[in-house]
C-alpha atoms as a PDB file:
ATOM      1  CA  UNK A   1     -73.063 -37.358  29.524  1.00  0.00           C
ATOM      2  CA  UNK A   2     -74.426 -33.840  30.951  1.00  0.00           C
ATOM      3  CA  UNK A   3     -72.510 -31.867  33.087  1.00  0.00           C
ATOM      4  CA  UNK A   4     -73.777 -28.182  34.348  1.00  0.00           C
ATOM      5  CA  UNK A   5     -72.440 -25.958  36.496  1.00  0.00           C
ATOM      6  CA  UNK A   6     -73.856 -24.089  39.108  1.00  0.00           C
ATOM      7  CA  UNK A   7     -72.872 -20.639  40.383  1.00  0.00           C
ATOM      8  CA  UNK A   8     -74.358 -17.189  40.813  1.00  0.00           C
ATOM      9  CA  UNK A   9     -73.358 -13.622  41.176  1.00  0.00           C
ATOM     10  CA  UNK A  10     -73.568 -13.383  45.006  1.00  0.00           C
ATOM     11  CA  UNK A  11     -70.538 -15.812  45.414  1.00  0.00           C
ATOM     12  CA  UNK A  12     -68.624 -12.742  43.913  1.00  0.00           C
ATOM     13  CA  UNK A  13     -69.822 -10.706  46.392  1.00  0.00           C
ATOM     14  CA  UNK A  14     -68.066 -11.877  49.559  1.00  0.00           C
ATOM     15  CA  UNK A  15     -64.911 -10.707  50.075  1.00  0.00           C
ATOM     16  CA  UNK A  16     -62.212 -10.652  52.811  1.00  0.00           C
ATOM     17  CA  UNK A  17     -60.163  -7.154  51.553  1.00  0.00           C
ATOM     18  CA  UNK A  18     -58.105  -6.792  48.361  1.00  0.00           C
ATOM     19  CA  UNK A  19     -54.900  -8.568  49.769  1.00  0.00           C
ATOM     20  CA  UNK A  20     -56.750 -11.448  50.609  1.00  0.00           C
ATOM     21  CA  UNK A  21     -56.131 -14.710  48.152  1.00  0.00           C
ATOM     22  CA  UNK A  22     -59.914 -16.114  48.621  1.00  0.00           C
ATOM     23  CA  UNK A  23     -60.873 -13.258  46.176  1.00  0.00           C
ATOM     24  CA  UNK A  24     -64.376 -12.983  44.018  1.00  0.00           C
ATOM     25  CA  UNK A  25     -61.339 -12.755  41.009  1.00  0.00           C
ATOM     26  CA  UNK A  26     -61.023 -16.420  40.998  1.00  0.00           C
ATOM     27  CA  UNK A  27     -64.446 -17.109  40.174  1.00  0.00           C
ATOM     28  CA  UNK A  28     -63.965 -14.622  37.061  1.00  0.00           C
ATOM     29  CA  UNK A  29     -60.781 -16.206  36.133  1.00  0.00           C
ATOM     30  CA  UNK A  30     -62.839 -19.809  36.168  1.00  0.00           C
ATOM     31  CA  UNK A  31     -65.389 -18.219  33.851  1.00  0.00           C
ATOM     32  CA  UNK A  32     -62.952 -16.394  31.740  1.00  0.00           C
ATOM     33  CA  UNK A  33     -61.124 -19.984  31.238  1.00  0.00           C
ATOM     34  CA  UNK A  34     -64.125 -21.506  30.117  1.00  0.00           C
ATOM     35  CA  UNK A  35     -64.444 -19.131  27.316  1.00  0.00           C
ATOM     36  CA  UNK A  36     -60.961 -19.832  26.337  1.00  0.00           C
ATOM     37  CA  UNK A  37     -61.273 -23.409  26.205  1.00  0.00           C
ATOM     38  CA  UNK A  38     -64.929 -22.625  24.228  1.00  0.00           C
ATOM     39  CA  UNK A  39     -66.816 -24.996  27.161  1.00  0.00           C
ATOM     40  CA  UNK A  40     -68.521 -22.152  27.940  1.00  0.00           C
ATOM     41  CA  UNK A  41     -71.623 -23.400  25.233  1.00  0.00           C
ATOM     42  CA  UNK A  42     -71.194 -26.722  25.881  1.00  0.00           C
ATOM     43  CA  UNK A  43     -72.017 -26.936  29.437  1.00  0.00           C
ATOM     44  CA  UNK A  44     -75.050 -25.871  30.963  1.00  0.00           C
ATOM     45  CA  UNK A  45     -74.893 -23.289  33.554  1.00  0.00           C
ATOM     46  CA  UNK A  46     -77.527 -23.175  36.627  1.00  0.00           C
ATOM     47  CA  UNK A  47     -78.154 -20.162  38.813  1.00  0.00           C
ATOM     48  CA  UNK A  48     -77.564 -21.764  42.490  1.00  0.00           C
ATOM     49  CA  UNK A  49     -80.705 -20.804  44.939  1.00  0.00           C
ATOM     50  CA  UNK A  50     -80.188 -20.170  48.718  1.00  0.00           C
ATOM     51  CA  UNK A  51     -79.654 -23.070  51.096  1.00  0.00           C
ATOM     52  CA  UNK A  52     -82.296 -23.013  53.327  1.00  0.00           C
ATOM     53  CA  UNK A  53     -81.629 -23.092  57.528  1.00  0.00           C
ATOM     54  CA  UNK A  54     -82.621 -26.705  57.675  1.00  0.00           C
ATOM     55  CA  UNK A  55     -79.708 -28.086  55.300  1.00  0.00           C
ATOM     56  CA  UNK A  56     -77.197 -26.128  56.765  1.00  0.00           C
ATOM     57  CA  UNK A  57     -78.596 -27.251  60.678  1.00  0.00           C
ATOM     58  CA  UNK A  58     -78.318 -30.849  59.302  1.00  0.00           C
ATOM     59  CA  UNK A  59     -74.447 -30.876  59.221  1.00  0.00           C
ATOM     60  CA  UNK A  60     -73.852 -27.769  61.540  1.00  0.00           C
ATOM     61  CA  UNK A  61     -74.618 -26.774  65.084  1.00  0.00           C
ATOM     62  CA  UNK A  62     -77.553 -23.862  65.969  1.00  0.00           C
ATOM     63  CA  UNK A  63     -74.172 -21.764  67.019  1.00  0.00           C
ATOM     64  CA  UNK A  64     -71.958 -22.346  64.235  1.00  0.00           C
ATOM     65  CA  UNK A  65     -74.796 -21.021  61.827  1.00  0.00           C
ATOM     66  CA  UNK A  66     -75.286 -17.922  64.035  1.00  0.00           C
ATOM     67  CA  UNK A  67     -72.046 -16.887  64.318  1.00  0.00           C
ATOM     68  CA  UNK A  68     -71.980 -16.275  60.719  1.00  0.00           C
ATOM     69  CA  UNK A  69     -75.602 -14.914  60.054  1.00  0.00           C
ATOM     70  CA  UNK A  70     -75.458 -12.585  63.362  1.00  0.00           C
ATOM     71  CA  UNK A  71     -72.285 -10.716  62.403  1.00  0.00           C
ATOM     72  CA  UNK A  72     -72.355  -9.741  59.249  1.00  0.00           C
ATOM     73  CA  UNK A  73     -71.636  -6.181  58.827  1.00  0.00           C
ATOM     74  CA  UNK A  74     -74.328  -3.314  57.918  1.00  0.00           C
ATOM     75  CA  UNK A  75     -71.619  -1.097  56.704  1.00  0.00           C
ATOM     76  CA  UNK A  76     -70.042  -1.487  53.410  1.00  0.00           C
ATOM     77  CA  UNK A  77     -65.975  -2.132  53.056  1.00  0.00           C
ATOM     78  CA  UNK A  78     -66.466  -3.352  57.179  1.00  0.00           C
ATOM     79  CA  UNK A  79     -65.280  -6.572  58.117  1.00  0.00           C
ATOM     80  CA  UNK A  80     -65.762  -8.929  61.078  1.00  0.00           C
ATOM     81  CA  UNK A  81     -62.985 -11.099  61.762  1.00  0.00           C
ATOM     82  CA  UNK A  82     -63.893 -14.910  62.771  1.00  0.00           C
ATOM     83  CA  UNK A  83     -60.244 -16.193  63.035  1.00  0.00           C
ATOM     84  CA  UNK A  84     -56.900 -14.219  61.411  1.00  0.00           C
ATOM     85  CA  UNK A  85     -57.400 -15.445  58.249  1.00  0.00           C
ATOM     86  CA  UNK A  86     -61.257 -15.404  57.547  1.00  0.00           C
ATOM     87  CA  UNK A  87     -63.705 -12.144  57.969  1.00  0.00           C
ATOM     88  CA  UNK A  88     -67.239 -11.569  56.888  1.00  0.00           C
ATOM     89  CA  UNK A  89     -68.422  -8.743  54.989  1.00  0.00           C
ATOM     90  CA  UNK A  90     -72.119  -7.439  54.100  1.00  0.00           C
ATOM     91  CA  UNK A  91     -72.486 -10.118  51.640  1.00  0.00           C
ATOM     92  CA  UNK A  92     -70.665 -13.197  53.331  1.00  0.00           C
ATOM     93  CA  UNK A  93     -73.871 -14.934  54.521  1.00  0.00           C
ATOM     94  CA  UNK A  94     -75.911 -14.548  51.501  1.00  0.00           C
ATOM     95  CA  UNK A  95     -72.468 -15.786  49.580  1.00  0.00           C
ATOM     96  CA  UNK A  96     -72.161 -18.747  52.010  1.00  0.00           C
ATOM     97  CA  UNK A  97     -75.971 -19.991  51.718  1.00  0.00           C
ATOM     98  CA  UNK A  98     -75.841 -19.644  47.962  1.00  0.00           C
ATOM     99  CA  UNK A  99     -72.560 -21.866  47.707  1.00  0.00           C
ATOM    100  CA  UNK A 100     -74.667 -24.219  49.855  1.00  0.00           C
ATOM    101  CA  UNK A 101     -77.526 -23.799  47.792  1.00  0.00           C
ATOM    102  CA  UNK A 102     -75.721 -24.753  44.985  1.00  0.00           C
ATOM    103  CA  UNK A 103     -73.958 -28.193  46.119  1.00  0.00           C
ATOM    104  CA  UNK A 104     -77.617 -29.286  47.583  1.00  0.00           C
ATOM    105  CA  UNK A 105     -79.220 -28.047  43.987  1.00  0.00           C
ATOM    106  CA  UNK A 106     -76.725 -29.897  42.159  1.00  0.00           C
ATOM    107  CA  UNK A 107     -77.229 -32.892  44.334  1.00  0.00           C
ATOM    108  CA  UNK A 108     -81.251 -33.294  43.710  1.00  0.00           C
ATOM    109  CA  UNK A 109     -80.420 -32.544  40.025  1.00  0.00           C
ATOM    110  CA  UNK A 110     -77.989 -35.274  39.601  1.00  0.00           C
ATOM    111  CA  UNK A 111     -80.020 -37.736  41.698  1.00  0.00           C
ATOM    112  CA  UNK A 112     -83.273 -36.885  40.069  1.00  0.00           C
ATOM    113  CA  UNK A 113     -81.308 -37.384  36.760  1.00  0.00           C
ATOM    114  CA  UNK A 114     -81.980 -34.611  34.958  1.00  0.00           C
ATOM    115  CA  UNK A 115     -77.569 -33.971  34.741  1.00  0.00           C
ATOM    116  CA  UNK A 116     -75.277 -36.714  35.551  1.00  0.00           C
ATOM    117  CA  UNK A 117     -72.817 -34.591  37.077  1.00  0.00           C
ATOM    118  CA  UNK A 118     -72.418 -31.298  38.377  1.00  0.00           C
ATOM    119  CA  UNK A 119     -69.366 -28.612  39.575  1.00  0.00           C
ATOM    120  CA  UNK A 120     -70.375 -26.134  42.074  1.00  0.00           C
ATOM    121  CA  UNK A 121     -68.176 -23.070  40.975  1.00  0.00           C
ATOM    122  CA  UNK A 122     -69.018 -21.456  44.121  1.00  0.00           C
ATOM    123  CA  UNK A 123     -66.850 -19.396  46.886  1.00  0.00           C
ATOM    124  CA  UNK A 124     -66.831 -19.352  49.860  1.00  0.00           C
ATOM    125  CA  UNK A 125     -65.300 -22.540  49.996  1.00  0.00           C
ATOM    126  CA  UNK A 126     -66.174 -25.153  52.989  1.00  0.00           C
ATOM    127  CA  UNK A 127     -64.058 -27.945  53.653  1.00  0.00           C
ATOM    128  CA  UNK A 128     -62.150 -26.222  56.995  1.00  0.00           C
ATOM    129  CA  UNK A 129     -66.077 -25.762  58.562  1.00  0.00           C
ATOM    130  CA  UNK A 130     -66.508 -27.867  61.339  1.00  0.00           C
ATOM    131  CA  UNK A 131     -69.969 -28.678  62.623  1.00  0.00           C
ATOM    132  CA  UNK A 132     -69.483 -25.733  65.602  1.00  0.00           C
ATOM    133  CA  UNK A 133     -67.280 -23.391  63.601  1.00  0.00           C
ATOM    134  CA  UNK A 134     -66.200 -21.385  60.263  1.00  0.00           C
ATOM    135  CA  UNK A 135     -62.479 -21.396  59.733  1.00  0.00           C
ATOM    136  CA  UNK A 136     -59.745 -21.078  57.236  1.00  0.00           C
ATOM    137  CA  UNK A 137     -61.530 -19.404  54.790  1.00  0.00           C
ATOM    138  CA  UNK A 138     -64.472 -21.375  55.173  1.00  0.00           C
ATOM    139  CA  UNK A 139     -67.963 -20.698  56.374  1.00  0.00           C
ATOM    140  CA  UNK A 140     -70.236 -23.665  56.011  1.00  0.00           C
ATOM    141  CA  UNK A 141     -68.901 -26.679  55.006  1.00  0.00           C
ATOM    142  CA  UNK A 142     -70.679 -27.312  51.267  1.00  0.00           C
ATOM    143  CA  UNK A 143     -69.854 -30.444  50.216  1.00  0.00           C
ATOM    144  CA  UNK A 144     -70.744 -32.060  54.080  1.00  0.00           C
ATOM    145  CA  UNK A 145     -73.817 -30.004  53.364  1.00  0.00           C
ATOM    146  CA  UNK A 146     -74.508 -31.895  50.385  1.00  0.00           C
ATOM    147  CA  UNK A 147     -73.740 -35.111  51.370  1.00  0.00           C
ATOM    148  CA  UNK A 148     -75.936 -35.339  54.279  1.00  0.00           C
ATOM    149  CA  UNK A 149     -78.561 -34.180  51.721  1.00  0.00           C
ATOM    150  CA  UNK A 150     -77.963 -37.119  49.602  1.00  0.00           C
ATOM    151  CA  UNK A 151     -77.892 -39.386  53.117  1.00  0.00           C
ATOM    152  CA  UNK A 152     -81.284 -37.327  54.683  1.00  0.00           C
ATOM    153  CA  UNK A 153     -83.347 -36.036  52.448  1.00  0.00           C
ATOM    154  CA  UNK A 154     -82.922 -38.891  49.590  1.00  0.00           C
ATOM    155  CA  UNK A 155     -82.180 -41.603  51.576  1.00  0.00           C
ATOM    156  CA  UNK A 156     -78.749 -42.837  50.130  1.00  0.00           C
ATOM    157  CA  UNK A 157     -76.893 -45.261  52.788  1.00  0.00           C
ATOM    158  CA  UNK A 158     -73.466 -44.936  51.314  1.00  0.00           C
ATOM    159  CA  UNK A 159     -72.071 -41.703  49.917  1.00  0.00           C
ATOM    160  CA  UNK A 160     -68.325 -40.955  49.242  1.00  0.00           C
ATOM    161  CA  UNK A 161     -66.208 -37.662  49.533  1.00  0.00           C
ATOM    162  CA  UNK A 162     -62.991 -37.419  47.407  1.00  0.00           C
ATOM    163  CA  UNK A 163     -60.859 -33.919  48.559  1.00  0.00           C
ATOM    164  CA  UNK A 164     -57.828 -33.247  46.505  1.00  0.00           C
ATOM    165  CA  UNK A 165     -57.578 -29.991  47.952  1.00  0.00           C
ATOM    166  CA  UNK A 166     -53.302 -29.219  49.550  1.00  0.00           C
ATOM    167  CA  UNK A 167     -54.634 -28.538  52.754  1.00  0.00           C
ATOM    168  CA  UNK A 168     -56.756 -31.537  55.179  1.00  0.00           C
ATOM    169  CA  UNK A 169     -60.440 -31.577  55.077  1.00  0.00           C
ATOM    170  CA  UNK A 170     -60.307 -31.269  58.619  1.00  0.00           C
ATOM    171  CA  UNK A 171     -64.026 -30.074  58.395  1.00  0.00           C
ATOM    172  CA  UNK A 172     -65.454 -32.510  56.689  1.00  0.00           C
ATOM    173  CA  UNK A 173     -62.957 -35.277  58.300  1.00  0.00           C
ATOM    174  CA  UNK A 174     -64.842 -34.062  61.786  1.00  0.00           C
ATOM    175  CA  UNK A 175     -68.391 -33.930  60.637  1.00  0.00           C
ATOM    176  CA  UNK A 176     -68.583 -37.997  59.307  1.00  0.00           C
ATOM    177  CA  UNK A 177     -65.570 -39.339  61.144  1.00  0.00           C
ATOM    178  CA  UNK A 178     -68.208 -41.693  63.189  1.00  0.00           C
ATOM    179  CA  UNK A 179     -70.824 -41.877  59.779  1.00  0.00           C
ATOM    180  CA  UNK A 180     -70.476 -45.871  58.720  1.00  0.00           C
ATOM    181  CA  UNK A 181     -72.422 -43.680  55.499  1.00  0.00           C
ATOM    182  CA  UNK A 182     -69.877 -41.733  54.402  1.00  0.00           C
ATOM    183  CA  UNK A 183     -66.150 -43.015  52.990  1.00  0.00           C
ATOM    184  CA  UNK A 184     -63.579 -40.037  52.734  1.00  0.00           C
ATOM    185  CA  UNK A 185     -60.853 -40.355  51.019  1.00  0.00           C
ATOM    186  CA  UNK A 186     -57.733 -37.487  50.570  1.00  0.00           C
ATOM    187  CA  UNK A 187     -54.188 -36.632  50.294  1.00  0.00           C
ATOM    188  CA  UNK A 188     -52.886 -33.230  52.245  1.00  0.00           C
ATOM    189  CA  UNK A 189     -49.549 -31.824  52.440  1.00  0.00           C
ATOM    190  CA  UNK A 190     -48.393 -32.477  55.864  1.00  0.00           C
ATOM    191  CA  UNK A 191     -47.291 -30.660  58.314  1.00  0.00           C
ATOM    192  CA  UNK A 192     -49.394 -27.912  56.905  1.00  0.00           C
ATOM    193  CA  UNK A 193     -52.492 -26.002  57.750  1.00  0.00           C
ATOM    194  CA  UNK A 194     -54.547 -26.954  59.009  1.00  0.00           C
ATOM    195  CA  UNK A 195     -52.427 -28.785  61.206  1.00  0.00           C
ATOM    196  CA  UNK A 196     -54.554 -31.589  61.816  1.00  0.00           C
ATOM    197  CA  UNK A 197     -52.429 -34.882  62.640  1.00  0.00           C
ATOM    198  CA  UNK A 198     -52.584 -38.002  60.163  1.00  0.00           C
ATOM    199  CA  UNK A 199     -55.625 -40.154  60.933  1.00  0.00           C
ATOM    200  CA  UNK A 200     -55.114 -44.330  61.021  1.00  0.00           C
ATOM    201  CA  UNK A 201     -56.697 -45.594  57.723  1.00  0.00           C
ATOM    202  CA  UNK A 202     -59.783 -47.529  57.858  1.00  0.00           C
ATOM    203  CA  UNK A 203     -62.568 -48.620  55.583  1.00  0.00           C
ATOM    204  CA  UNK A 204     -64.158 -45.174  55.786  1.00  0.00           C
ATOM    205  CA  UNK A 205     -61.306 -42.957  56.354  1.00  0.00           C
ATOM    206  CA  UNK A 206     -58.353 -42.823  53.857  1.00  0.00           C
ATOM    207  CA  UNK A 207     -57.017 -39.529  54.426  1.00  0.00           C
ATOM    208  CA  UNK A 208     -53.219 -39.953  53.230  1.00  0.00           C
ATOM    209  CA  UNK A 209     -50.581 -36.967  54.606  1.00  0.00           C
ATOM    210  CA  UNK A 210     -48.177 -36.565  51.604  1.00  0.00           C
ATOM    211  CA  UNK A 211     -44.532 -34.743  52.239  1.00  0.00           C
ATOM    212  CA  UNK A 212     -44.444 -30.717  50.438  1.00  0.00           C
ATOM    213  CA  UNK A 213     -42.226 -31.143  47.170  1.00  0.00           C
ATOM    214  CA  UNK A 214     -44.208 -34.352  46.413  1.00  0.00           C
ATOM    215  CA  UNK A 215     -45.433 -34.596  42.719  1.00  0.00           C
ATOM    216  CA  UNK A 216     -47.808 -36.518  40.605  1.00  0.00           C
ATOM    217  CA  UNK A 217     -46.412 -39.487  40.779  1.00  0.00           C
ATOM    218  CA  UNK A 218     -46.682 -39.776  44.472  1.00  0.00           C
ATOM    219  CA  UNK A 219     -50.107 -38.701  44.386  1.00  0.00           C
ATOM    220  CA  UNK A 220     -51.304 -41.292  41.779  1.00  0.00           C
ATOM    221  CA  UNK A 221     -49.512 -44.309  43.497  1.00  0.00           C
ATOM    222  CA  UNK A 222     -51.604 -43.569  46.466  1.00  0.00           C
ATOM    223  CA  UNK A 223     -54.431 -43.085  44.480  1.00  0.00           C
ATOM    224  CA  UNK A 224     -54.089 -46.490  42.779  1.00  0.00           C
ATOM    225  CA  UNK A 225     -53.217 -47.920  46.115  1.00  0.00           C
ATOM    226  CA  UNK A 226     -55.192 -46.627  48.975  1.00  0.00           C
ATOM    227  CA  UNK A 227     -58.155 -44.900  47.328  1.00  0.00           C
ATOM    228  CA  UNK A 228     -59.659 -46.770  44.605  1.00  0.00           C
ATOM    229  CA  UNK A 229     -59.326 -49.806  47.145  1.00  0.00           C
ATOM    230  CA  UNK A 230     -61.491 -48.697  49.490  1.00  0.00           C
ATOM    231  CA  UNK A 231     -63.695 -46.606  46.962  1.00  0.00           C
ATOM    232  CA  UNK A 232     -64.319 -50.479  45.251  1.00  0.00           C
ATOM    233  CA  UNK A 233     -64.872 -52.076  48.727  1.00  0.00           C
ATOM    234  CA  UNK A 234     -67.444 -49.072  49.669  1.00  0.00           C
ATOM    235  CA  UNK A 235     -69.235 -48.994  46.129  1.00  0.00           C
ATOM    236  CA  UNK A 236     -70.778 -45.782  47.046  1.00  0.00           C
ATOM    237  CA  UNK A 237     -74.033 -44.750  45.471  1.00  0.00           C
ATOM    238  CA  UNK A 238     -72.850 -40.973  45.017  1.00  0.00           C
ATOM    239  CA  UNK A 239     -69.382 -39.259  44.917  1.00  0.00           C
ATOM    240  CA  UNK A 240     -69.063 -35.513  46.214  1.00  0.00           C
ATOM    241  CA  UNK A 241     -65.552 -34.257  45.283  1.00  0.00           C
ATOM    242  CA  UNK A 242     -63.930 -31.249  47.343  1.00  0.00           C
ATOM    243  CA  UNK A 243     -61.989 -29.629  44.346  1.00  0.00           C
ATOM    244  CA  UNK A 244     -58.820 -28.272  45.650  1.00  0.00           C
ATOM    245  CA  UNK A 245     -56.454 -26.678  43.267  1.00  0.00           C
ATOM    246  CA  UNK A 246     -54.220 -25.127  45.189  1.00  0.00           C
ATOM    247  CA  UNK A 247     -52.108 -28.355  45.001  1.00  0.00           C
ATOM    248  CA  UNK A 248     -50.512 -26.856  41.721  1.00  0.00           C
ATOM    249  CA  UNK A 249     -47.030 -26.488  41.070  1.00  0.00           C
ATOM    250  CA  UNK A 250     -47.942 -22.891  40.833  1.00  0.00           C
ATOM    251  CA  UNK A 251     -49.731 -21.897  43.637  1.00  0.00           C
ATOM    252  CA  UNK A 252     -47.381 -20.862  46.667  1.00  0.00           C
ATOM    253  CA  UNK A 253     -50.230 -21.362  48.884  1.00  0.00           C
ATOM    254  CA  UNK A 254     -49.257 -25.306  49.173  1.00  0.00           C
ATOM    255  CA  UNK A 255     -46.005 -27.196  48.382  1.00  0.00           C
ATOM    256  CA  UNK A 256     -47.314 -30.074  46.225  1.00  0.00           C
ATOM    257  CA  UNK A 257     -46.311 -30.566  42.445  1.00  0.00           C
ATOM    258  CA  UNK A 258     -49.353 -31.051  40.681  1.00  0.00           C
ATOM    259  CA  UNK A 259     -50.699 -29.808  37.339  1.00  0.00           C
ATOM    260  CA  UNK A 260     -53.307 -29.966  35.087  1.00  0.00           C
ATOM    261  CA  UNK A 261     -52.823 -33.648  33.477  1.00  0.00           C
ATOM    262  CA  UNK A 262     -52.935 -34.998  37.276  1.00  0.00           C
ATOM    263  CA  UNK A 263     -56.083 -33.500  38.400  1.00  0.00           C
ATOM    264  CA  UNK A 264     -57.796 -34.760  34.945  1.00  0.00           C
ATOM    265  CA  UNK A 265     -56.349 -38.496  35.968  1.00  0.00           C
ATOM    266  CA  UNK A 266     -57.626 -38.102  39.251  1.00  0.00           C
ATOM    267  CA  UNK A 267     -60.927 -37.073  37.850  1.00  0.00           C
ATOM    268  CA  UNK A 268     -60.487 -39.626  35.333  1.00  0.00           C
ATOM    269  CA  UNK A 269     -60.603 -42.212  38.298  1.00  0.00           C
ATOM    270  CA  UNK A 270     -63.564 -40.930  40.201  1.00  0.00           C
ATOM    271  CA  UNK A 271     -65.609 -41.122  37.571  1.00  0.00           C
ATOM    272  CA  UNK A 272     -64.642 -44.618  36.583  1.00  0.00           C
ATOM    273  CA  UNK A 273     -65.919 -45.902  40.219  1.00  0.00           C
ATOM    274  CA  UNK A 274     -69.051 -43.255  39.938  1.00  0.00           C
ATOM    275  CA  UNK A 275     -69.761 -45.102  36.352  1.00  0.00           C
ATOM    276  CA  UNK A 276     -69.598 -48.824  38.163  1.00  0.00           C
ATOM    277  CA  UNK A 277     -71.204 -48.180  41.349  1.00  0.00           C
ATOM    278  CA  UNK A 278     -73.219 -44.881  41.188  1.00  0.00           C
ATOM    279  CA  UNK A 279     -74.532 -44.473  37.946  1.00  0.00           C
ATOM    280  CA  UNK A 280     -72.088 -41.517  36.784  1.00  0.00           C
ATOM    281  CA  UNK A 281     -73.423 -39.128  40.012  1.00  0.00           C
ATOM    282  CA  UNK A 282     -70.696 -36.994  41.133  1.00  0.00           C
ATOM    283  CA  UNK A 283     -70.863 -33.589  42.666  1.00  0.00           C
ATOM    284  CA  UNK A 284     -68.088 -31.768  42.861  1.00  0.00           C
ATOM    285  CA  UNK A 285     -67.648 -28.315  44.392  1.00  0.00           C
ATOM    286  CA  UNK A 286     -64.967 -25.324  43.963  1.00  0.00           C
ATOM    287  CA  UNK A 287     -62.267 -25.704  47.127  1.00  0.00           C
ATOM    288  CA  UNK A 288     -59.028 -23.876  47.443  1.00  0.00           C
ATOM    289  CA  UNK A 289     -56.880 -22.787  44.370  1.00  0.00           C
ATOM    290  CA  UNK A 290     -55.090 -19.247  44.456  1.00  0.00           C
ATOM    291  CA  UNK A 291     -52.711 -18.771  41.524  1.00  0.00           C
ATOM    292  CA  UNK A 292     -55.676 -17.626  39.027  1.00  0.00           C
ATOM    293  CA  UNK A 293     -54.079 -19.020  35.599  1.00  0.00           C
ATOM    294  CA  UNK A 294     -53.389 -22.664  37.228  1.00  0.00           C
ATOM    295  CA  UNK A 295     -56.955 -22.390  38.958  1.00  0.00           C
ATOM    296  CA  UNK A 296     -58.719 -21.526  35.723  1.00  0.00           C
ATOM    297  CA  UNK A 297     -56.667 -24.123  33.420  1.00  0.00           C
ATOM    298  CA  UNK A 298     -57.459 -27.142  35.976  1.00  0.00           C
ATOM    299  CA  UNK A 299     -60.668 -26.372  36.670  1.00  0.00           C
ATOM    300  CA  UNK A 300     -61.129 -26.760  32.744  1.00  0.00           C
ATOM    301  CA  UNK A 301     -58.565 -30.210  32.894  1.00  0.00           C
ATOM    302  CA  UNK A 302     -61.371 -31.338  35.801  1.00  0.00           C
ATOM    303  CA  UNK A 303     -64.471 -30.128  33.818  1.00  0.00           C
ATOM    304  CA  UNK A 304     -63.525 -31.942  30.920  1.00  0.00           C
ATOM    305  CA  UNK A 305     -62.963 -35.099  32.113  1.00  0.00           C
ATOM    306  CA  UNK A 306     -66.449 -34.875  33.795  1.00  0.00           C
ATOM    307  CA  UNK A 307     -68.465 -33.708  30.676  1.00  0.00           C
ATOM    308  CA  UNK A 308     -66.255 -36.207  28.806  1.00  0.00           C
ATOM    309  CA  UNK A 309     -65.060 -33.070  26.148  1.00  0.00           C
ATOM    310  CA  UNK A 310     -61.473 -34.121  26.330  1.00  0.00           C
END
């Protein structure tokens, strides 16, 4: 199996002030990790090339795209504040269309075959981005990005999108909640931000609300139950994962029990259905995650499992 991972130095560049948790240091702490766990020679790294204006226009509106190119600052340490919890700096678009860039790359690599997987160690994140607007942290919405890459410019007809992240994919739940194409499948701690209320399960939507103080256990049952259910029924051609880690038992951003050995089962379980339906192809690209030392060590847990190093 061949795994890479795709990143690049601009994605450290955007940056919301030094008390914010969304900070360039969790992209260090990833890379320090891998070192650690000596991955760091054993899977390839990719520089990630800018997103073009096309691929982001295919999941997001002329206005949504504007609103972050047109105010980015001129000034260094200025900020522009989209919402009360996400700002742009000098750097924030160029950050945003190489975290793009690198969940579309990653997608024609693993389609054309020449890796079988790929994580997108990328910041901003993008699960919160809507089609008409950044939010919660989020600029443009990567892994929807990526997706309707796989759907427009390949010509897949069924794609799936796994999100493990604590908080609802709200963006990405908007953006294919009408797509027959696309199955996505969660769990989110509910009631929690981003406050979205519990969706009725269907064939193409199993987005599970689980209660804060929940643990692995929960989170596997529905797994076993709900997901890998409707995953089988959907036999999707390609799986894009929205890596969420702040989920952790250490990470007071979210409520939800997790650690490392759950996010490698979970893993474990994507890549089983990738391996029967798909041919192995999974994407998977760098959500939330805030506590640096839990980030780092299940990023690694994830990574393994997908480069089958465990």
């Amino acid at each position: 199996m061949s795994t890479a991972i795709y990143s690049h130095p601009d994605c450290l560049r955007h940056e919301m002030g030094d008390w914010h948790p969304e900070s360039p240091a969790r992209l260090r702490a990833i890379d320090d990790q891998l070192i650690l766990a000596r991955l760091d020679g054993l899977i390839e790294q990719r520089s990630a090339p800018l997103a073009d204006t096309a691929q982001i226009l295919r999941n997001h509106t002329a206005g949504a795209l504007a609103l972050v190119r047109d105010h980015v600052p001129t000034t260094p340490g200025d900020y522009y504040p989209l919402d009360g919890d996400t700002s742009l700096n000098q750097h924030s678009y160029q950050a945003a269309l190489r975290a793009a860039g690198a969940a579309v790359a990653a997608t024609d690599d693993v389609i054309a075959g020449t890796v079988t997987n790929a994580f997108c160690s990328v910041r901003p994140p993008g699960h919160h981005a809507t089609p008409t607007e950044p939010m919660g942290f989020c600029l443009f919405n990567n892994v929807a990005i990526a997706a309707r890459h796989a759907l427009e410019a390949h010509g897949l007809q069924r794609v799936a999108i796994i999100d493990f992240d604590v908080h609802h994919g709200n963006g990405t739940a908007d953006a294919f909640r009408d797509d027959p194409r696309v199955l996505m499948a969660s769990f989110f701690q509910h009631p929690f931000f981003p406050y979205t209320e519990p969706e009725p399960i269907t064939a193409t939507c199993v987005n599970v609300p689980v209660p804060a103080r929940c643990e692995g256990d929960t989170v596997r049952q529905l797994v076993q139950e709900q997901w890998l259910p409707a995953l089988h029924a959907f036999k999707p051609q390609m799986i894009f994962v929205s890596a969420g880690f702040d989920g952790h038992r250490d990470d007071d951003m979210g409520g939800i029990g997790l650690v490392e050995a759950d996010y490698a089962w979970i893993t474990r379980q994507v890549l089983a259905v990738a391996n029967q339906y798909a041919g192995g192809r999974i994407v998977s690209c760098l959500e939330g995650g805030y506590e640096l030392s839990s980030l780092a060590r299940s990023v690694v847990a994830h990574l393994k499992v997908l480069a089958d190093l465990e």
